[in-house]
Protein backbone atom coordinates (compact mmCIF):
# COMPACT_ATOMS: atom_id res chain seq x y z
CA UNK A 1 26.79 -163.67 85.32
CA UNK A 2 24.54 -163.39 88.37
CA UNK A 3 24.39 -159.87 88.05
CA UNK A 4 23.27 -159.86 84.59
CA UNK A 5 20.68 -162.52 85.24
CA UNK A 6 18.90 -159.98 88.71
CA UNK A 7 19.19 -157.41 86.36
CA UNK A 8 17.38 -159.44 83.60
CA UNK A 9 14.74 -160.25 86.13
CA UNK A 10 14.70 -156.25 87.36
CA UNK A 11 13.55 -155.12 84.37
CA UNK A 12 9.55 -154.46 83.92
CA UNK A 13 7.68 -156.38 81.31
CA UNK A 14 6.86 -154.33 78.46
CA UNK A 15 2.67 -154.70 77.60
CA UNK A 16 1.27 -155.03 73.77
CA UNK A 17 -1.66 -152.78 73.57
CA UNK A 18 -3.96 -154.49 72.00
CA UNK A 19 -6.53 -152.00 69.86
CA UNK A 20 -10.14 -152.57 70.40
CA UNK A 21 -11.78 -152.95 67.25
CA UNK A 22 -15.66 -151.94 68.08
CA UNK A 23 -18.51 -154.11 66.31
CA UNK A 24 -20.87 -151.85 64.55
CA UNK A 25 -24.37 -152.12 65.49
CA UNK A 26 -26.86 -152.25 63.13
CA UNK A 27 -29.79 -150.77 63.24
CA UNK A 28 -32.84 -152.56 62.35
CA UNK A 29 -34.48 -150.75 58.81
CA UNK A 30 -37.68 -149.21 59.45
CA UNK A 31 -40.11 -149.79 57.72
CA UNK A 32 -40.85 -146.66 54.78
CA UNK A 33 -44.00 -145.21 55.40
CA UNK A 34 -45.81 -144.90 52.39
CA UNK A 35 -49.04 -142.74 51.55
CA UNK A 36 -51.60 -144.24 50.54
CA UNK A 37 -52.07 -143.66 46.64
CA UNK A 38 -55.11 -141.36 45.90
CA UNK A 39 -57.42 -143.40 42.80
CA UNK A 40 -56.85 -141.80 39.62
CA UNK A 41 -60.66 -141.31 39.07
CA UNK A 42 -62.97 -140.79 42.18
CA UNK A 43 -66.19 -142.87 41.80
CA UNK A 44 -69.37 -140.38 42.14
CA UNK A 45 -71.83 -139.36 40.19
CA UNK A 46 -71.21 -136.44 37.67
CA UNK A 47 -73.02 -133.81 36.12
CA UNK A 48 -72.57 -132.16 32.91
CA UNK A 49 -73.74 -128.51 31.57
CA UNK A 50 -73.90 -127.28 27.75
CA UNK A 51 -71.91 -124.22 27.49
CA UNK A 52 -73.74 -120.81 26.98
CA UNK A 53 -76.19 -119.85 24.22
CA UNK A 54 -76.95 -123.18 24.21
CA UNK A 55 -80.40 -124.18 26.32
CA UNK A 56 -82.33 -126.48 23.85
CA UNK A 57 -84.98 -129.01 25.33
CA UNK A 58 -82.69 -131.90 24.14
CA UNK A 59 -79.47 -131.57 22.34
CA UNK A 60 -77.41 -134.84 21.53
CA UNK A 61 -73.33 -134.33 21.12
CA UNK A 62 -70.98 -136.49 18.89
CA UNK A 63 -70.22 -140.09 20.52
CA UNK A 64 -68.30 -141.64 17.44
CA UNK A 65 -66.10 -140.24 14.41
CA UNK A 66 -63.52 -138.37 17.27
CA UNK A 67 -59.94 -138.83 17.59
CA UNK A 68 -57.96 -138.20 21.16
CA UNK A 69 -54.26 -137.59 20.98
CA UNK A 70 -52.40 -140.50 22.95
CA UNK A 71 -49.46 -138.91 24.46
CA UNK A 72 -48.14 -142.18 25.39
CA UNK A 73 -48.48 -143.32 22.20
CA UNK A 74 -47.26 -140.42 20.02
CA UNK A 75 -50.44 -140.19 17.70
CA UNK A 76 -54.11 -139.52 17.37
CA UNK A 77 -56.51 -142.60 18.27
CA UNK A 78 -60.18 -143.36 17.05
CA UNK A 79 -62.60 -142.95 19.94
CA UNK A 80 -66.38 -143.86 20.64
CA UNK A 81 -68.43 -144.30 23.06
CA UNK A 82 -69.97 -148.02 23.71
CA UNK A 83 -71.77 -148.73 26.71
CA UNK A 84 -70.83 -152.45 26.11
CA UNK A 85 -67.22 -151.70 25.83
CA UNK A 86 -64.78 -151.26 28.65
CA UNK A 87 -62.63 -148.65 26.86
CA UNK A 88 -63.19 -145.78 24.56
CA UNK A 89 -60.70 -146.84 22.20
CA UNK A 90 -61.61 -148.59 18.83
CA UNK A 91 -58.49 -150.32 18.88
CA UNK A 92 -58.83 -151.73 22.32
CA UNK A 93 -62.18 -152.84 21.76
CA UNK A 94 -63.60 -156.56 21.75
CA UNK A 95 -66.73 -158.15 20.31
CA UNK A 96 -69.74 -156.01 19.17
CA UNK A 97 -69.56 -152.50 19.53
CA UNK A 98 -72.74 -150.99 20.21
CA UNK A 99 -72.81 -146.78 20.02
CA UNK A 100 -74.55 -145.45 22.59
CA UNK A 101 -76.02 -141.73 21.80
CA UNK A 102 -75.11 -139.05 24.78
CA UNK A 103 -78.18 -136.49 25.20
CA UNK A 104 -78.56 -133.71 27.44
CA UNK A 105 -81.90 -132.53 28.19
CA UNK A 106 -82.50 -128.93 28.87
CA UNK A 107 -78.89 -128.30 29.10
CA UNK A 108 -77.84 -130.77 31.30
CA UNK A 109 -76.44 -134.51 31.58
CA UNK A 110 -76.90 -136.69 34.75
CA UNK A 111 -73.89 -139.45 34.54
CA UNK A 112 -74.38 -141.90 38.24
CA UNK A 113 -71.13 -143.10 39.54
CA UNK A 114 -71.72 -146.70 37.83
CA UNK A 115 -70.97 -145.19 34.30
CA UNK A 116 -67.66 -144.86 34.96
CA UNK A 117 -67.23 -144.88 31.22
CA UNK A 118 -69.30 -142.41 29.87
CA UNK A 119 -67.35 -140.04 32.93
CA UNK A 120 -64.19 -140.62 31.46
CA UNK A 121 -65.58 -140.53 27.99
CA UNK A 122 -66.88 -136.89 28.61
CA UNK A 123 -64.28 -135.23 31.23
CA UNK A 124 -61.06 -136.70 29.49
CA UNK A 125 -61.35 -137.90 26.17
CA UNK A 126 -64.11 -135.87 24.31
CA UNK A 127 -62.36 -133.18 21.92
CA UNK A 128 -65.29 -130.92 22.76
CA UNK A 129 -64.60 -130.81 26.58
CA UNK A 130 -65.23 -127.51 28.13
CA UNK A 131 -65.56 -125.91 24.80
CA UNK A 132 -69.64 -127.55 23.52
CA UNK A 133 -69.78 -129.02 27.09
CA UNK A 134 -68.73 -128.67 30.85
CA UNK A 135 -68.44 -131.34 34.02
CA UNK A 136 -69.94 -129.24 37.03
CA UNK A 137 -67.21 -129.27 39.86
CA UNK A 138 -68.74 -127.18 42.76
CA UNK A 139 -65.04 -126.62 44.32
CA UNK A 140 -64.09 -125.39 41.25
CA UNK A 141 -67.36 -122.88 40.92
CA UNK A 142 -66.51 -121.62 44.18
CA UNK A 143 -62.91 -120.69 43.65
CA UNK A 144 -63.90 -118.82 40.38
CA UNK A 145 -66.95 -117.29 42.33
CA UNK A 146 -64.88 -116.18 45.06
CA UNK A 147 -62.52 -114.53 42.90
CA UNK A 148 -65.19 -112.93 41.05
CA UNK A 149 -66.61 -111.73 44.23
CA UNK A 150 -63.22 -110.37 45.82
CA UNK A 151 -62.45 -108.70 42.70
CA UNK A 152 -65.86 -107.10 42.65
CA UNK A 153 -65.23 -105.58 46.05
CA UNK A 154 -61.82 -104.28 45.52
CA UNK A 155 -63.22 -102.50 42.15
CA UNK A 156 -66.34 -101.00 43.91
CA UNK A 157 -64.13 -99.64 47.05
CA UNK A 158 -61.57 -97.86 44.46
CA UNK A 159 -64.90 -96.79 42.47
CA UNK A 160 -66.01 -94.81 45.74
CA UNK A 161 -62.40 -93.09 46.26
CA UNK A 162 -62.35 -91.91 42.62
CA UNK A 163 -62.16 -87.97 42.04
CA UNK A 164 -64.78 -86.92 39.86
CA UNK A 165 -62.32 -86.16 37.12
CA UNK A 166 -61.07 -90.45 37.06
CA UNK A 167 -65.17 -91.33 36.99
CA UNK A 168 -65.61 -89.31 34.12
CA UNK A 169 -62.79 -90.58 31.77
CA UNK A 170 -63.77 -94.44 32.68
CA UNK A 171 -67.30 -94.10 32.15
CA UNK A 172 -67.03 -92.10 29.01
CA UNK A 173 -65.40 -94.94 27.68
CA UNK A 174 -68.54 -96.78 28.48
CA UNK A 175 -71.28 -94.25 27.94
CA UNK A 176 -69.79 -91.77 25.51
CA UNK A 177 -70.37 -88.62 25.33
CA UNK A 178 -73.46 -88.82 27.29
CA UNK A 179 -71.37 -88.50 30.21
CA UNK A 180 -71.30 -84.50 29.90
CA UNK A 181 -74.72 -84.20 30.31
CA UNK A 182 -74.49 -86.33 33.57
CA UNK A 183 -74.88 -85.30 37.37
CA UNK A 184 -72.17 -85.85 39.09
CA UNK A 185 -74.44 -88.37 41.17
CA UNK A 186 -75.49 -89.90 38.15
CA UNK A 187 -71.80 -89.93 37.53
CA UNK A 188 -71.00 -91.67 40.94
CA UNK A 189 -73.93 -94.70 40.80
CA UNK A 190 -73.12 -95.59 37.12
CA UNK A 191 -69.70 -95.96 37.87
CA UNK A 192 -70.73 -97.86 40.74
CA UNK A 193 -72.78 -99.84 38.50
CA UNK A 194 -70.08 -100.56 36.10
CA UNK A 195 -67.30 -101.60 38.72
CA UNK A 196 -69.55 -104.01 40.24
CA UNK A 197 -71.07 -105.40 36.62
CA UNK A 198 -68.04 -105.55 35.15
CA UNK A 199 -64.88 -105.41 37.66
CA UNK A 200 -62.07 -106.77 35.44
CA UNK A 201 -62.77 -104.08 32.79
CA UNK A 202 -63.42 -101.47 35.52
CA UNK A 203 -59.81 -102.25 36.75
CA UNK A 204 -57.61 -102.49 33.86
CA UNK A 205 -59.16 -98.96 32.50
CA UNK A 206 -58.27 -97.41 36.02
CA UNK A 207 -55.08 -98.60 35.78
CA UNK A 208 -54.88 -97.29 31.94
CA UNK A 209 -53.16 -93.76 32.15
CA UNK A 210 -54.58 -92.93 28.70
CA UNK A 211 -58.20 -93.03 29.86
CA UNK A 212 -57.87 -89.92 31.34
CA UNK A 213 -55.72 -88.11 28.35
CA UNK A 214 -58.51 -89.40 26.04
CA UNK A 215 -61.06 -87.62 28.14
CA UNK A 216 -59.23 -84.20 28.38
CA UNK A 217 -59.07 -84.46 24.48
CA UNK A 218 -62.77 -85.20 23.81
CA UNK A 219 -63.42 -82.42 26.87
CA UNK A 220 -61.17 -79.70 25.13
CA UNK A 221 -62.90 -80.35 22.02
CA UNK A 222 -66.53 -80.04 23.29
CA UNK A 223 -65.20 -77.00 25.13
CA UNK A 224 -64.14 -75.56 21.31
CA UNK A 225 -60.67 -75.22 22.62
CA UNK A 226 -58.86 -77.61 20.03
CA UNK A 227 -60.98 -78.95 16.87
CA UNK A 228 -61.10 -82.57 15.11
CA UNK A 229 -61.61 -82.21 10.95
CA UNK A 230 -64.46 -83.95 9.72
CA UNK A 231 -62.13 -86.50 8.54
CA UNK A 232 -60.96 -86.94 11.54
CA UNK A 233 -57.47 -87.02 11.10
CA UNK A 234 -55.97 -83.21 12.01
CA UNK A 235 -56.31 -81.51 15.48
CA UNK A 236 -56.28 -77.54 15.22
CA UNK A 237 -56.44 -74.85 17.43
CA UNK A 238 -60.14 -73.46 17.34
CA UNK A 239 -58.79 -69.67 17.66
CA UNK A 240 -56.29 -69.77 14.56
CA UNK A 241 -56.90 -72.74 12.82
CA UNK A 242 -52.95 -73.77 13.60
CA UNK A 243 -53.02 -77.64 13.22
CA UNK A 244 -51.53 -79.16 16.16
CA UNK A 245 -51.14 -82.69 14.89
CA UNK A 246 -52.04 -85.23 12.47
CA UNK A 247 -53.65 -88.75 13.49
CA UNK A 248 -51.64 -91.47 12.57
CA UNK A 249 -53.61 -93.59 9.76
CA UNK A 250 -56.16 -96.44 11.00
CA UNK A 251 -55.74 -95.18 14.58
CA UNK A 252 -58.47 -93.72 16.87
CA UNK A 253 -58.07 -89.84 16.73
CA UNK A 254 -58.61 -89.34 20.87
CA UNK A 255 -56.18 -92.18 21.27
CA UNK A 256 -53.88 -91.09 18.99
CA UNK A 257 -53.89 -87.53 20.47
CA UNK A 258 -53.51 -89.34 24.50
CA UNK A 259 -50.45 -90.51 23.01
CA UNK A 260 -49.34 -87.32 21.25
CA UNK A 261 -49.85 -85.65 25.03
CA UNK A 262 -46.96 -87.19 26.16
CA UNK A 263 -44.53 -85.93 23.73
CA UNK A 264 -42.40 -82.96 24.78
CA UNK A 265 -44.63 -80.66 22.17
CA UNK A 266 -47.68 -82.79 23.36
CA UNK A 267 -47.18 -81.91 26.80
CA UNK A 268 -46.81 -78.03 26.44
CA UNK A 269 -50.02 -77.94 24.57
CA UNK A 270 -51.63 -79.93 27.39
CA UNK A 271 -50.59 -77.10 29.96
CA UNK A 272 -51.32 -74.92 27.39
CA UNK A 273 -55.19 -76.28 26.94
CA UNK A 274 -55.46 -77.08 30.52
CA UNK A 275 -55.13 -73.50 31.58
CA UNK A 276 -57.91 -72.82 29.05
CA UNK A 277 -60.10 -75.00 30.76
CA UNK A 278 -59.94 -73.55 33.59
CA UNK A 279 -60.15 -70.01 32.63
């Protein structure tokens, strides 16, 4: 009995771990930054331009009898223009409506900043924005003039590389056949003159690969190498009379001949008339 009692007291004491449960910390929300929210219409004064062709002394636009489409809303809403209104809609409106007229004088219309109205009346809801009428906005002038300008000096720096061949089939699309009388000088500052007058044009007929087909036609025919019939619709050999091919109804004969050029018979005849040339 002793025995079993020291040996009770021998043995160790067995520990209870405990697990350690860890409080979360919170972290105190910060605050969202938030942007502050840009007015939907900037207060300034405006001004407003006719569109071209039209530079009377005084010219007065529509201010009643229009209808703006409500997108909100699904459907087209009466609109007028009432400097004693707060709101261009006839729906909205309250108490006397008094039409105000809207008159530009040599072209133009000064709006100050305090006619909010009228603004909104012109730049959003008139039907006839930017078709009878403009609002001037010099950042967007300048983008459109600096494209202008950049595409103006990328057409007159391909102008100046051009072989004399490439001048001559883009400006005898401009000058006719009044090119083959031309210096090749004359040739080189007209084209000039036509890149840098008209750039877009210039470019899209450079990049056009039947420009320069429709020249070698019209320059083998003044060289009496092929022939056109005087009604225009059957190409011949001027040696033999053989008729090469016959232009498509209601199409330009030179263009419909560019196109013929790139057939597999088209394009034997075009070695065939290009070693002429050059004989």
């Amino acid at each position: 009995m002793a025995k079993k009692q020291t040996a009770a007291k021998a043995a160790p004491k067995q520990e209870v771990e405990v697990p350690v449960v860890e409080t979360p910390v919170v972290e105190a929300l910060k605050p969202k930054k938030t942007e502050p929210k840009k007015p939907d219409w900037e207060v300034k004064d405006r001004v407003y331009y006719l569109t071209r062709h039209r530079t009377a002394l005084s010219y007065s636009i529509k201010s009643s009898g229009l209808y703006f489409f409500d997108k909100e809303k699904g459907y087209e809403r009466e609109i007028k223009y009432c400097e004693n209104q707060r709101t261009p809609f006839i729906d909205e409106m309250q108490g006397d409506q008094r039409l105000s007229h809207i008159m530009f004088r040599n072209g133009a219309l000064y709006v100050p900043e305090n006619k909010v109205m009228l603004q909104k009346f012109l730049s959003i809801y008139h039907p006839l924005a930017d078709e009878l009428f403009y609002e001037y906005k010099p950042t967007k002038e300048a983008e459109s003039q600096l494209d202008r300008l950049e595409i103006e000096a990328d057409a007159l720096i391909l102008a100046r590389s051009l072989d004399i061949d490439k001048m001559e089939a883009i400006m005898r699309v401009e000058l006719g056949s009044k090119v083959s009388d031309m210096s090749s000088k004359e040739l080189k500052r007209d084209c000039l003159v036509f890149a840098k007058r008209n750039p877009y044009l210039f470019l899209e007929l450079l990049e056009d690969d039947n420009v320069e087909l429709r020249n070698f036609g019209i320059k083998a025919t003044e060289a009496r190498v092929i022939e056109l019939s005087t009604d225009q619709r059957t190409f011949s050999w001027v040696t033999n009379g053989r008729k090469l091919m016959t232009v498509p109804f209601d199409e330009h004969p030179y263009s419909a001949l560019a196109a013929w050029f790139k057939t597999d018979e088209g394009m034997e005849i075009y070695s065939n008339i290009e070693k002429r040339l050059n004989m």
